[in-house]
Structure formats: structure tokens, C-alpha cells
C-alpha atoms as a PDB file:
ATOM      1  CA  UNK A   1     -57.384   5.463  20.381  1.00  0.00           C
ATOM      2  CA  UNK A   2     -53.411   5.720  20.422  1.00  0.00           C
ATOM      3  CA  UNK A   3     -51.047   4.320  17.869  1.00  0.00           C
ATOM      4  CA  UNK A   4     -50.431   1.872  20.743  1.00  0.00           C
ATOM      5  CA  UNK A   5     -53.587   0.446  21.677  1.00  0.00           C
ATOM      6  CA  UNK A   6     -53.391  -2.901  23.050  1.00  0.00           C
ATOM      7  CA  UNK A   7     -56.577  -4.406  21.539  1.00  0.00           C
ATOM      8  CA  UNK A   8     -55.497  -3.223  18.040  1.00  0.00           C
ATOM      9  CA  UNK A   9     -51.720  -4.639  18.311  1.00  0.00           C
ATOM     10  CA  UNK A  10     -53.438  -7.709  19.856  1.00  0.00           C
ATOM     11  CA  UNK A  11     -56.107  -8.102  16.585  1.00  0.00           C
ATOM     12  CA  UNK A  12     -53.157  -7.370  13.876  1.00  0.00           C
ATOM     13  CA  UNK A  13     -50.856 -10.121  15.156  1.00  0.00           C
ATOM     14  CA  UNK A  14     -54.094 -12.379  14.871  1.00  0.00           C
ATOM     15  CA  UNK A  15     -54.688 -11.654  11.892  1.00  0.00           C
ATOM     16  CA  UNK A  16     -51.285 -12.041  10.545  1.00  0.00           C
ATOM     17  CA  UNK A  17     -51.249 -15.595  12.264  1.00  0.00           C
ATOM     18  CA  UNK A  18     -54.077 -16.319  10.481  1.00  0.00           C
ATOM     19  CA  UNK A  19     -52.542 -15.074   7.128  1.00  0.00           C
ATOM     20  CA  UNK A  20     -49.456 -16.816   7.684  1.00  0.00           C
ATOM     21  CA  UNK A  21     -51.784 -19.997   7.973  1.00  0.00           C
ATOM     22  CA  UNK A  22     -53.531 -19.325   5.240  1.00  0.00           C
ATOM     23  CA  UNK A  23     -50.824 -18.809   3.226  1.00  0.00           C
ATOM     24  CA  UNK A  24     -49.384 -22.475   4.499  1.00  0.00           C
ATOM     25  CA  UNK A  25     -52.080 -23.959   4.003  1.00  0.00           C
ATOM     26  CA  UNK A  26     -52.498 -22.586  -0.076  1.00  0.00           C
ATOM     27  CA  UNK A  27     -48.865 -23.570   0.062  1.00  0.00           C
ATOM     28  CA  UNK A  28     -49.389 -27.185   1.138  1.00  0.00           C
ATOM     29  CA  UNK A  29     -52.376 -27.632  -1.024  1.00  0.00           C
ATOM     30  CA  UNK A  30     -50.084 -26.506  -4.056  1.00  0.00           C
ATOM     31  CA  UNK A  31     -46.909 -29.132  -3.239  1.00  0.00           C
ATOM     32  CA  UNK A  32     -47.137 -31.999  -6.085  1.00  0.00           C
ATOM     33  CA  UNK A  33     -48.406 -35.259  -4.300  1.00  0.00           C
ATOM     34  CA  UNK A  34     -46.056 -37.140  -2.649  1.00  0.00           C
ATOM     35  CA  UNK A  35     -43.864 -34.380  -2.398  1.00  0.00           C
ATOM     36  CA  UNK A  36     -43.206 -34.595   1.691  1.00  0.00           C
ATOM     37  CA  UNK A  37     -42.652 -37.900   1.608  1.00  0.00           C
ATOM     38  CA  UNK A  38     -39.818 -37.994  -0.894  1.00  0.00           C
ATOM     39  CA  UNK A  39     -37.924 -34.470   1.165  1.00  0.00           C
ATOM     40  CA  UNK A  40     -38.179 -36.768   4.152  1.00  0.00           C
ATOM     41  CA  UNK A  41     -37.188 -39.835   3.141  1.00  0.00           C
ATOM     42  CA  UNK A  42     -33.839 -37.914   1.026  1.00  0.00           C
ATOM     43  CA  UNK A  43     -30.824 -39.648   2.126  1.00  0.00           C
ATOM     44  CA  UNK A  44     -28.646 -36.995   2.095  1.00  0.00           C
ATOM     45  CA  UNK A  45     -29.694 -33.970   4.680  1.00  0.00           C
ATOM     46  CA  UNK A  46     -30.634 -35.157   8.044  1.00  0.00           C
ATOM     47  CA  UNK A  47     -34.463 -34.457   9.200  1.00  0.00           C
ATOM     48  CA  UNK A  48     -34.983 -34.584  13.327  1.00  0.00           C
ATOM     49  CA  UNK A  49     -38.336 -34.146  14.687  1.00  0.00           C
ATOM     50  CA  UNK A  50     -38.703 -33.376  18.243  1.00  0.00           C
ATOM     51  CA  UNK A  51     -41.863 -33.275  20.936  1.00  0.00           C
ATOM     52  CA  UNK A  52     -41.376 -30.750  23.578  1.00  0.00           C
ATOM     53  CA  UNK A  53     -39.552 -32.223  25.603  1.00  0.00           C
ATOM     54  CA  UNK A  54     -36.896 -32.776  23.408  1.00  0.00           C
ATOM     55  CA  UNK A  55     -37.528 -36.696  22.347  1.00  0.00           C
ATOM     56  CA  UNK A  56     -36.955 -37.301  19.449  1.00  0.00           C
ATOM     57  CA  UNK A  57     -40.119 -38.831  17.135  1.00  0.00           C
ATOM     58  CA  UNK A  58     -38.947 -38.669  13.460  1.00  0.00           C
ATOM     59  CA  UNK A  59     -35.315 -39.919  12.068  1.00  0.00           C
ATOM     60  CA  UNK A  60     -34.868 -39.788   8.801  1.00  0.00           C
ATOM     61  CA  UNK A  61     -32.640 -41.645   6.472  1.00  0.00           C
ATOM     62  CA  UNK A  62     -30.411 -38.870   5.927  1.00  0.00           C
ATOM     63  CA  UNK A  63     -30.124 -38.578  10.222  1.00  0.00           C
ATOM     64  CA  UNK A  64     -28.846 -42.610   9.762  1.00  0.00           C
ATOM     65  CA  UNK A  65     -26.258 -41.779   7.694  1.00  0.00           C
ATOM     66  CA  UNK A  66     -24.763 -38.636   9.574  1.00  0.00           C
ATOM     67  CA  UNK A  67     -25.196 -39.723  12.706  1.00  0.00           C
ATOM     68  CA  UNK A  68     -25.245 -43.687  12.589  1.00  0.00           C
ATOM     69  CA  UNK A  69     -27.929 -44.888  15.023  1.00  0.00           C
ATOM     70  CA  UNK A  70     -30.924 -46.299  13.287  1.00  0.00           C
ATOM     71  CA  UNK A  71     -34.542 -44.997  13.191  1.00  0.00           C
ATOM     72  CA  UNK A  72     -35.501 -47.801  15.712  1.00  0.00           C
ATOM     73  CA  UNK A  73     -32.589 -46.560  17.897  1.00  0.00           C
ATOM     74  CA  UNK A  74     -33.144 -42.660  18.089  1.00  0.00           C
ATOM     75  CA  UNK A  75     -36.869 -42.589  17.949  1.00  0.00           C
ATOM     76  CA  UNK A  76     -37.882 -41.963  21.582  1.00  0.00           C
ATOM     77  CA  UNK A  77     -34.718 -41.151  23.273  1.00  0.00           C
ATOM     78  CA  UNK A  78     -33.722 -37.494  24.102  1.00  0.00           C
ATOM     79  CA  UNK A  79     -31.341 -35.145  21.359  1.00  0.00           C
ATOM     80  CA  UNK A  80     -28.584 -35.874  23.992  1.00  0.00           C
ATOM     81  CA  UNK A  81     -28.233 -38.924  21.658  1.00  0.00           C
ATOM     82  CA  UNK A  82     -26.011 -36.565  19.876  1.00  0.00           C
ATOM     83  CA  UNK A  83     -25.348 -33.077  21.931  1.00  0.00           C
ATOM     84  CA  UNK A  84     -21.985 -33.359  23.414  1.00  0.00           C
ATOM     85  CA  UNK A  85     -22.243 -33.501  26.849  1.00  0.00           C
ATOM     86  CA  UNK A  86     -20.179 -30.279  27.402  1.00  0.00           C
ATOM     87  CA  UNK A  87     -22.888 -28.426  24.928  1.00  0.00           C
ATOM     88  CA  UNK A  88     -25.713 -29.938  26.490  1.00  0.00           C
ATOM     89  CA  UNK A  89     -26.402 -26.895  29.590  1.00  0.00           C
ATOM     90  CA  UNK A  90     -26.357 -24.726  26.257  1.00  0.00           C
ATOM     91  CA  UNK A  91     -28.515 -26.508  24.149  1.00  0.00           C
ATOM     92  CA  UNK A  92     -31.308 -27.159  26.518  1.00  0.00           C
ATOM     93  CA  UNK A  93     -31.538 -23.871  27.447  1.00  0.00           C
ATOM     94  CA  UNK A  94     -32.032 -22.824  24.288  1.00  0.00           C
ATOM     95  CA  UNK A  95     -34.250 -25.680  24.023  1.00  0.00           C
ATOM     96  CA  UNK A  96     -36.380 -24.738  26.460  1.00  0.00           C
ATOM     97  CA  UNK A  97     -36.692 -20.979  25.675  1.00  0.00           C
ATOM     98  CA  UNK A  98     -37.449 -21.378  21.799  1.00  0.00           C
ATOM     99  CA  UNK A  99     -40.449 -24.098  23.661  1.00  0.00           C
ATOM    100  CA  UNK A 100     -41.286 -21.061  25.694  1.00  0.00           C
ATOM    101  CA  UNK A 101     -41.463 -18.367  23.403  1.00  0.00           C
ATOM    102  CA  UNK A 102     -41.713 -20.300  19.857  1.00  0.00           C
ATOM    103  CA  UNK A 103     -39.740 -17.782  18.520  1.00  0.00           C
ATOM    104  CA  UNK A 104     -35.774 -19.486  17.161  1.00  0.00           C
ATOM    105  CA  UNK A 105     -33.322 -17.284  15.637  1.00  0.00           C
ATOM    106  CA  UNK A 106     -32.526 -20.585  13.606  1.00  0.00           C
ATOM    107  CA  UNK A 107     -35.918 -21.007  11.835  1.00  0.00           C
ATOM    108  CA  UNK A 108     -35.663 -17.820   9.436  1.00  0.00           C
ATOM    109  CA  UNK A 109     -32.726 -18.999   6.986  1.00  0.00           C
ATOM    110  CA  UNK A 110     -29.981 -18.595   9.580  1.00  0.00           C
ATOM    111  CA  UNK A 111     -27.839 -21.255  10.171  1.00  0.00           C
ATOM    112  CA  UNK A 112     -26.407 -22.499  13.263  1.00  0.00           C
ATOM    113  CA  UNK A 113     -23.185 -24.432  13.135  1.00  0.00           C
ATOM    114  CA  UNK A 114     -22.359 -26.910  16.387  1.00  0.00           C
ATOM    115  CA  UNK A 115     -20.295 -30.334  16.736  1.00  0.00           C
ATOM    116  CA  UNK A 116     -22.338 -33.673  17.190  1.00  0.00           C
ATOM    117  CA  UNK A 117     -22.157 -36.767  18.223  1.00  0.00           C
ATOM    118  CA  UNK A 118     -22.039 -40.188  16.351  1.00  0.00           C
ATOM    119  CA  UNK A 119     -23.117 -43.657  17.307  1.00  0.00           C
ATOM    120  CA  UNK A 120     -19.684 -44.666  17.798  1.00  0.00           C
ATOM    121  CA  UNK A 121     -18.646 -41.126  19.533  1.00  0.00           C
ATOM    122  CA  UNK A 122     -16.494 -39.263  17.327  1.00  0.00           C
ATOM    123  CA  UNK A 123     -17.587 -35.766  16.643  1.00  0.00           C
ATOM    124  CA  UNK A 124     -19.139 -34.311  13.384  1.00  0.00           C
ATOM    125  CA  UNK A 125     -19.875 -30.576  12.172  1.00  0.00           C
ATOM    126  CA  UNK A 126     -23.282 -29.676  12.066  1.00  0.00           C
ATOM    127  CA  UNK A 127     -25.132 -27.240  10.468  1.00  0.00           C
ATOM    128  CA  UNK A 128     -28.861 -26.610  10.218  1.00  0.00           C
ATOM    129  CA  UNK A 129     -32.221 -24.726  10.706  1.00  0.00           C
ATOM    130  CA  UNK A 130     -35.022 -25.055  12.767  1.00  0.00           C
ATOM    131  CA  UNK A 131     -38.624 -25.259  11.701  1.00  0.00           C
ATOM    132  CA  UNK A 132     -41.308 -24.629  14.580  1.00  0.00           C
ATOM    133  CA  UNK A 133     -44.172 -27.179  15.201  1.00  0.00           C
ATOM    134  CA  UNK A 134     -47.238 -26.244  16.632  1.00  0.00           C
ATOM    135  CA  UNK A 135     -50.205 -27.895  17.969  1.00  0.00           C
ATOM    136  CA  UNK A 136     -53.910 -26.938  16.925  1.00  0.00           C
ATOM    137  CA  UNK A 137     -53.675 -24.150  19.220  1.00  0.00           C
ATOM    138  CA  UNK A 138     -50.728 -22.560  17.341  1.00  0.00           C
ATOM    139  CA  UNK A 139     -48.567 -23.635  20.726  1.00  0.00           C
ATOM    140  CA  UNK A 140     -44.880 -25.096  20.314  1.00  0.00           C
ATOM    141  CA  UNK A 141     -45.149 -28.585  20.149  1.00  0.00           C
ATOM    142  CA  UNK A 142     -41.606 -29.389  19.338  1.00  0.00           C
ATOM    143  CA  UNK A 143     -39.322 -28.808  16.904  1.00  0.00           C
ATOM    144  CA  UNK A 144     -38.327 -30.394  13.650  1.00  0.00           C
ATOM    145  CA  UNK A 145     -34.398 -29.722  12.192  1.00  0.00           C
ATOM    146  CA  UNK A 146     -32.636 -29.727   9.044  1.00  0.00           C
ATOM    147  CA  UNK A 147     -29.158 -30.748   9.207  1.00  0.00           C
ATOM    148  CA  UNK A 148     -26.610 -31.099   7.067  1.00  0.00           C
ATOM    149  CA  UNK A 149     -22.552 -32.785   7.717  1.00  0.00           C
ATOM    150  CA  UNK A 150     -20.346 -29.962   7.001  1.00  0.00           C
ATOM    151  CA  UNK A 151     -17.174 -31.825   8.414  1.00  0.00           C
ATOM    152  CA  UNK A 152     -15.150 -31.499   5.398  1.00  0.00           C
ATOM    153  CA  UNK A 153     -15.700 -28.419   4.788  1.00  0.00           C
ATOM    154  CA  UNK A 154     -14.966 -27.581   8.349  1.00  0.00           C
ATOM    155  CA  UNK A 155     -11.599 -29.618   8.563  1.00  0.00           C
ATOM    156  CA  UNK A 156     -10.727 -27.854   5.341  1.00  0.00           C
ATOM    157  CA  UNK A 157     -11.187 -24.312   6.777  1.00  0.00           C
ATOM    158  CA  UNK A 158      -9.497 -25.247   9.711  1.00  0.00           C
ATOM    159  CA  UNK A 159      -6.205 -26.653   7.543  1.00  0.00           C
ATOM    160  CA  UNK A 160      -6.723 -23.163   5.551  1.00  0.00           C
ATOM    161  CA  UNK A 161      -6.731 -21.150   8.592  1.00  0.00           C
ATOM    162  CA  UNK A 162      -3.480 -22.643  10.152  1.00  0.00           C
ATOM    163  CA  UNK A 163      -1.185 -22.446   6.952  1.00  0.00           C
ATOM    164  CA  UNK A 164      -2.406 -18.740   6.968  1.00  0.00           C
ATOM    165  CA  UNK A 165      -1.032 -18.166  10.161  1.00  0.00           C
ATOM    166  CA  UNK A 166       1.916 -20.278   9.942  1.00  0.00           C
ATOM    167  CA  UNK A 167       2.407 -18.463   6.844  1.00  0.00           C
ATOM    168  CA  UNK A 168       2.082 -14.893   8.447  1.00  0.00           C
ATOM    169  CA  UNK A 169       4.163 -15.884  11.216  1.00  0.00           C
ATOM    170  CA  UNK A 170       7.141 -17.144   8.674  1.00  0.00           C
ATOM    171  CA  UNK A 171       6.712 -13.718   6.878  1.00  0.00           C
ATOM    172  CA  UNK A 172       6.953 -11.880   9.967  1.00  0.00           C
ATOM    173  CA  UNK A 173      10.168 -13.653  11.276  1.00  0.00           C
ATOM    174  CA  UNK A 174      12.041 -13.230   7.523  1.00  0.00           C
ATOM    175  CA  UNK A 175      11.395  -9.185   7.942  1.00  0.00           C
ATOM    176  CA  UNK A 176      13.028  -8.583  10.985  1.00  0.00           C
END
């Protein structure tokens, strides 16, 4: 048998999956009662779950306060509810591969950073994670996102960078 035997590579990702699980599992068993509940219900970072299709199905009260619609108003409809329409081609294609391969560069403590919308349209900075969820079969089965209203901060480095280059450009025009 080679180094690359299919069979092999095939039974070592298995049983990786199934330490992964295992390892979940001991994980959840461990988490102090009640613990999901009050993450999920935290009022200050934004929790989205999605099916895979892209509806949404959980809104927490953090998403309320970022974003503006109520539970009752965002449960059901699509994440268009607040992609910008000119980052929506973008976003569902991502969409759709991460539902295709289950693999999102987004879900391993990198963060992606994108504009959203608000109930009454005015744009916010985003940023957040992605956590994968999977059906009994270990299939995607939508997603579920942490996000987290980084406007200020945004606005702030934006103000930052444009003195900086105002200030360059002064500096430039006093040396000549």
C-alpha cells in the first residue's frame, strides 16, 4: 500500500470527524447549564442562524439591536434583509459554495469585515465569524454567524486615515 492510498486517507478523515465529534460532544456535556441560552440571548453581539437556503431561523437580541428589525420580522425571510444589494452576487456565491463544500474560511477565528443593512437603510460595519451547522449526517445544514457593529471603530479609522494623508500631502507641498 502507498502513502497515498485512497481507502486509508478516506478512514483517517473519518476518524478525525468522529474525534472532532467526540470532542464536541465532551465539550457540550462540560458547558455549565444554561450556558447556551444566556450566549444567545446576550444583547450585545449579534447571533444569525441560517437554513440552507439562506433564511434566516434564529435572531437574537443582540441582531435587534444592530440591525433593528425584530425577531418576528427577520425570522423566515432571506439574509438579503441586510446584504446590500450591490454585495448580494458576492455573498450568495459564497453562500452557496461554503453550502457546497462546508468548508468557510470565516469559521476558524478569521474575521470577515462587510457593510450591512439596517431596518431603516443606512449602512453599518460588520464584522463576524461563521460557525458550520450540520445535519445528522454531518451535511451543511446552514449556517449560524457571530457579528459584532464595528462602525465606530470603522468611521474612526477612516477619519485617521484621511488626516494622514492630508497630512503627508501638506508635508510634501511645504518641501518643495
Amino acid at each position: 500500500m502507498s502513502d497515498f492510498d485512497p481507502r486509508r486517507i478516506a478512514r483517517a478523515i473519518r476518524e478525525a470527524q468522529i474525534t472532532r465529534m467526540e470532542q464536541s460532544t465532551k465539550l457540550v456535556a462540560m458547558a455549565p447549564d444554561g450556558l447556551g441560552e444566556a450566549v444567545l440571548a446576550s444583547a450585545s453581539d449579534a447571533v444569525v442562524a441560517t437554513d440552507r437556503e439562506g433564511i434566516i431561523t434564529f435572531w437574537n437580541p443582540g441582531a435587534e439591536r444592530i440591525f433593528g428589525f425584530a425577531t418576528s420580522e427577520a425570522v423566515g425571510r432571506s439574509l438579503d434583509l441586510i446584504v446590500p444589494d450591490n454585495l448580494r452576487p458576492r455573498h450568495w456565491a459564497g453562500y452557496r459554495h461554503v453550502m457546497a463544500t462546508g468548508e468557510s474560511r470565516y469559521g476558524h477565528g478569521d474575521l470577515l469585515s462587510v457593510p450591512a443593512l439596517t431596518k431603516n437603510g443606512s449602512r453599518v460595519s460588520v464584522e463576524f465569524t461563521i460557525v458550520m451547522l450540520r445535519d445528522d449526517r454531518g451535511r451543511p445544514a446552514g449556517t449560524a454567524a457571530i457579528l459584532r457593529d464595528v462602525t465606530k471603530r470603522f468611521e474612526e479609522t477612516r477619519q485617521l486615515k484621511r488626516e494622514l494623508a492630508q497630512s503627508l500631502q501638506s508635508k510634501g507641498g511645504l518641501s518643495r
